[in-house]
C-alpha atoms as a PDB file:
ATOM      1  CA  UNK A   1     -10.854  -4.490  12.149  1.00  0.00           C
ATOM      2  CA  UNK A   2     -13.300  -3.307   9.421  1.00  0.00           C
ATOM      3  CA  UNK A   3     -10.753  -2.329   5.959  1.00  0.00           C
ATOM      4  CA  UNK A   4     -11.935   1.400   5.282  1.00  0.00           C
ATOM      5  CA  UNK A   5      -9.064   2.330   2.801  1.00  0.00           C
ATOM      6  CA  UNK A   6      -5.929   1.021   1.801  1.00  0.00           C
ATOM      7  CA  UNK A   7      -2.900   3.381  -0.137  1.00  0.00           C
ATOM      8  CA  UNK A   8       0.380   2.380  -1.835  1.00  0.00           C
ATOM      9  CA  UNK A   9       2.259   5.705  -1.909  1.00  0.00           C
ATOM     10  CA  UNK A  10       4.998   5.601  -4.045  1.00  0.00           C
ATOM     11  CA  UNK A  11       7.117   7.662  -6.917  1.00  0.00           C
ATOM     12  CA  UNK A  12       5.777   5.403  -9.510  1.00  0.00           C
ATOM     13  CA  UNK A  13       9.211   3.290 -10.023  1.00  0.00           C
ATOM     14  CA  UNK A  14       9.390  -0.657 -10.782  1.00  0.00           C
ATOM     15  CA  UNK A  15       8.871  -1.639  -6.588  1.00  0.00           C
ATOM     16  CA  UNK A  16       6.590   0.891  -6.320  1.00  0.00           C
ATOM     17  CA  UNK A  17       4.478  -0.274  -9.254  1.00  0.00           C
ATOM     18  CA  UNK A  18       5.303  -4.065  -7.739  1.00  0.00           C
ATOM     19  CA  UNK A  19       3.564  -3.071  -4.213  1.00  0.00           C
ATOM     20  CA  UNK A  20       0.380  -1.786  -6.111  1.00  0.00           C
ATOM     21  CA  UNK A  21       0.008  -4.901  -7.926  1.00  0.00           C
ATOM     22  CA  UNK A  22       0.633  -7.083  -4.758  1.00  0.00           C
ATOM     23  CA  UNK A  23      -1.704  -4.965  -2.812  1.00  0.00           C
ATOM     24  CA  UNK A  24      -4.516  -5.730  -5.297  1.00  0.00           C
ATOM     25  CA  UNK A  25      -3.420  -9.349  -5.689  1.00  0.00           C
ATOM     26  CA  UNK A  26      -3.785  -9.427  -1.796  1.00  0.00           C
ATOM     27  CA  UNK A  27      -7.228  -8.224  -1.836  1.00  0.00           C
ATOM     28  CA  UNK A  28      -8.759 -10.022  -4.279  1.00  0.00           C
ATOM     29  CA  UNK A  29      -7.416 -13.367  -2.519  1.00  0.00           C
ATOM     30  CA  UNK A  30      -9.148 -11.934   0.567  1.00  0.00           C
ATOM     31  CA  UNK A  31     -12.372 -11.504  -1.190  1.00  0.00           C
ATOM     32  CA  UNK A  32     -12.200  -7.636  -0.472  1.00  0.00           C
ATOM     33  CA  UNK A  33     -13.731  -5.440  -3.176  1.00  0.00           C
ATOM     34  CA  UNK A  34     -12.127  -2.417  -2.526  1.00  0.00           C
ATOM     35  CA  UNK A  35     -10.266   0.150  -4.645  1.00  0.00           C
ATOM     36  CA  UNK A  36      -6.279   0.558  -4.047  1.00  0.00           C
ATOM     37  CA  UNK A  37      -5.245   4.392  -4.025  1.00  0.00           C
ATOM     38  CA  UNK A  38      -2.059   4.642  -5.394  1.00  0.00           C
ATOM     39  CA  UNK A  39      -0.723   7.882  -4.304  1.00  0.00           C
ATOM     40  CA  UNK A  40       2.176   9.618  -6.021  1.00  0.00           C
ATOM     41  CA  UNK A  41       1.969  13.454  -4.647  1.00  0.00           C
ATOM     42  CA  UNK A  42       4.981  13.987  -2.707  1.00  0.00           C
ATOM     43  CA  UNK A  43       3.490  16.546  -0.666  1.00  0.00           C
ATOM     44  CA  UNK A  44       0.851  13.651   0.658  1.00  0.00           C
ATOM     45  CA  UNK A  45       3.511  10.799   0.891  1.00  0.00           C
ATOM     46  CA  UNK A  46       5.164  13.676   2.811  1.00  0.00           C
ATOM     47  CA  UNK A  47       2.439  13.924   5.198  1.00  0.00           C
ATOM     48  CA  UNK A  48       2.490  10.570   6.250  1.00  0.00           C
ATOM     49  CA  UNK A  49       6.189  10.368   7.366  1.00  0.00           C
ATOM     50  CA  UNK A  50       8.161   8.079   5.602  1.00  0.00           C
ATOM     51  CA  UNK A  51      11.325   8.599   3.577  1.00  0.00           C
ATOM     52  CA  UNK A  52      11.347   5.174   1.448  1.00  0.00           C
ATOM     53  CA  UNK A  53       9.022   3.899  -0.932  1.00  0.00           C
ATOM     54  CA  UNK A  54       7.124   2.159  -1.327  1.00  0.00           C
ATOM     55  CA  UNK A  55       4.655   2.443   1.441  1.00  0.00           C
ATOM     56  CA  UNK A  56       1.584   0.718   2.607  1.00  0.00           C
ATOM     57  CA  UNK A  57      -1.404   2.685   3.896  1.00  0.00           C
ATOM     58  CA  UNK A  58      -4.014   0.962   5.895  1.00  0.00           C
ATOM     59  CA  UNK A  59      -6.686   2.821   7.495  1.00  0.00           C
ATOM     60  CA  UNK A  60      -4.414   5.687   7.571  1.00  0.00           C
ATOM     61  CA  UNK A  61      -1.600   3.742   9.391  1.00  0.00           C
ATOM     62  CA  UNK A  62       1.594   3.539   7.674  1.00  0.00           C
ATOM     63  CA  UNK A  63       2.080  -0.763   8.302  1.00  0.00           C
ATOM     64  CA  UNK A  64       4.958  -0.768   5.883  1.00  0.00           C
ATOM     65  CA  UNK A  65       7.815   1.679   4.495  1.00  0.00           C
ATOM     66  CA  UNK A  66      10.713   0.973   1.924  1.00  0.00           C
ATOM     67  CA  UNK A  67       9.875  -2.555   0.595  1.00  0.00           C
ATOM     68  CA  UNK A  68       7.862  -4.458  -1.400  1.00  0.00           C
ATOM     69  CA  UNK A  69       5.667  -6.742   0.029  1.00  0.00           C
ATOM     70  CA  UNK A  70       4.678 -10.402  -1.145  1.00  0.00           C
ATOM     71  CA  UNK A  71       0.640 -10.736  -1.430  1.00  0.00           C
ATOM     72  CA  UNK A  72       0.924 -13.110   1.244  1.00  0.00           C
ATOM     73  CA  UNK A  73       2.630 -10.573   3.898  1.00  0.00           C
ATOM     74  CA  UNK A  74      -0.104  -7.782   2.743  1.00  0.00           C
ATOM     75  CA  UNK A  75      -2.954 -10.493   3.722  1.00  0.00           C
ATOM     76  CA  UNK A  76      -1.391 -10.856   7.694  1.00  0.00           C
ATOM     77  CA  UNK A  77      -1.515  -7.170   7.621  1.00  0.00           C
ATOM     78  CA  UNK A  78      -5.077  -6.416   6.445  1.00  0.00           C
END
């Protein structure tokens, strides 16, 4: 699967600011240079359909909803 974008969408609270970090910490293990979008417009967390943050965007998929994930989880998902 080729990585065309990847979005934490969250309120910008502590787990929220925890997933970003991860995220980023997940793709630079990887070796992927590639910018994280951190999305905090309700009206396009909205859109994707989840209720608790944060959330985990990959290719447009929602892969995770209401926790954060360790670096290592992010990594089995990409």
């Amino acid at each position: 699967m080729e990585l065309q974008s990847i979005k934490v969408l969250g309120t910008g609270c502590k787990s929220c600011h925890k997933m970003y970090e991860n995220t980023k910490k997940a793709l630079k293990e990887t070796g992927v240079d590639m910018e994280v979008e951190y999305v905090t417009d309700m009206e396009k967390i909205m859109a994707y359909g989840i209720m608790s943050m944060p959330g985990l965007v990959i290719n447009e998929k929602v892969v995770s909803a209401g926790k954060v994930l360790k670096p290592s989880e992010i990594i089995e998902l990409l």
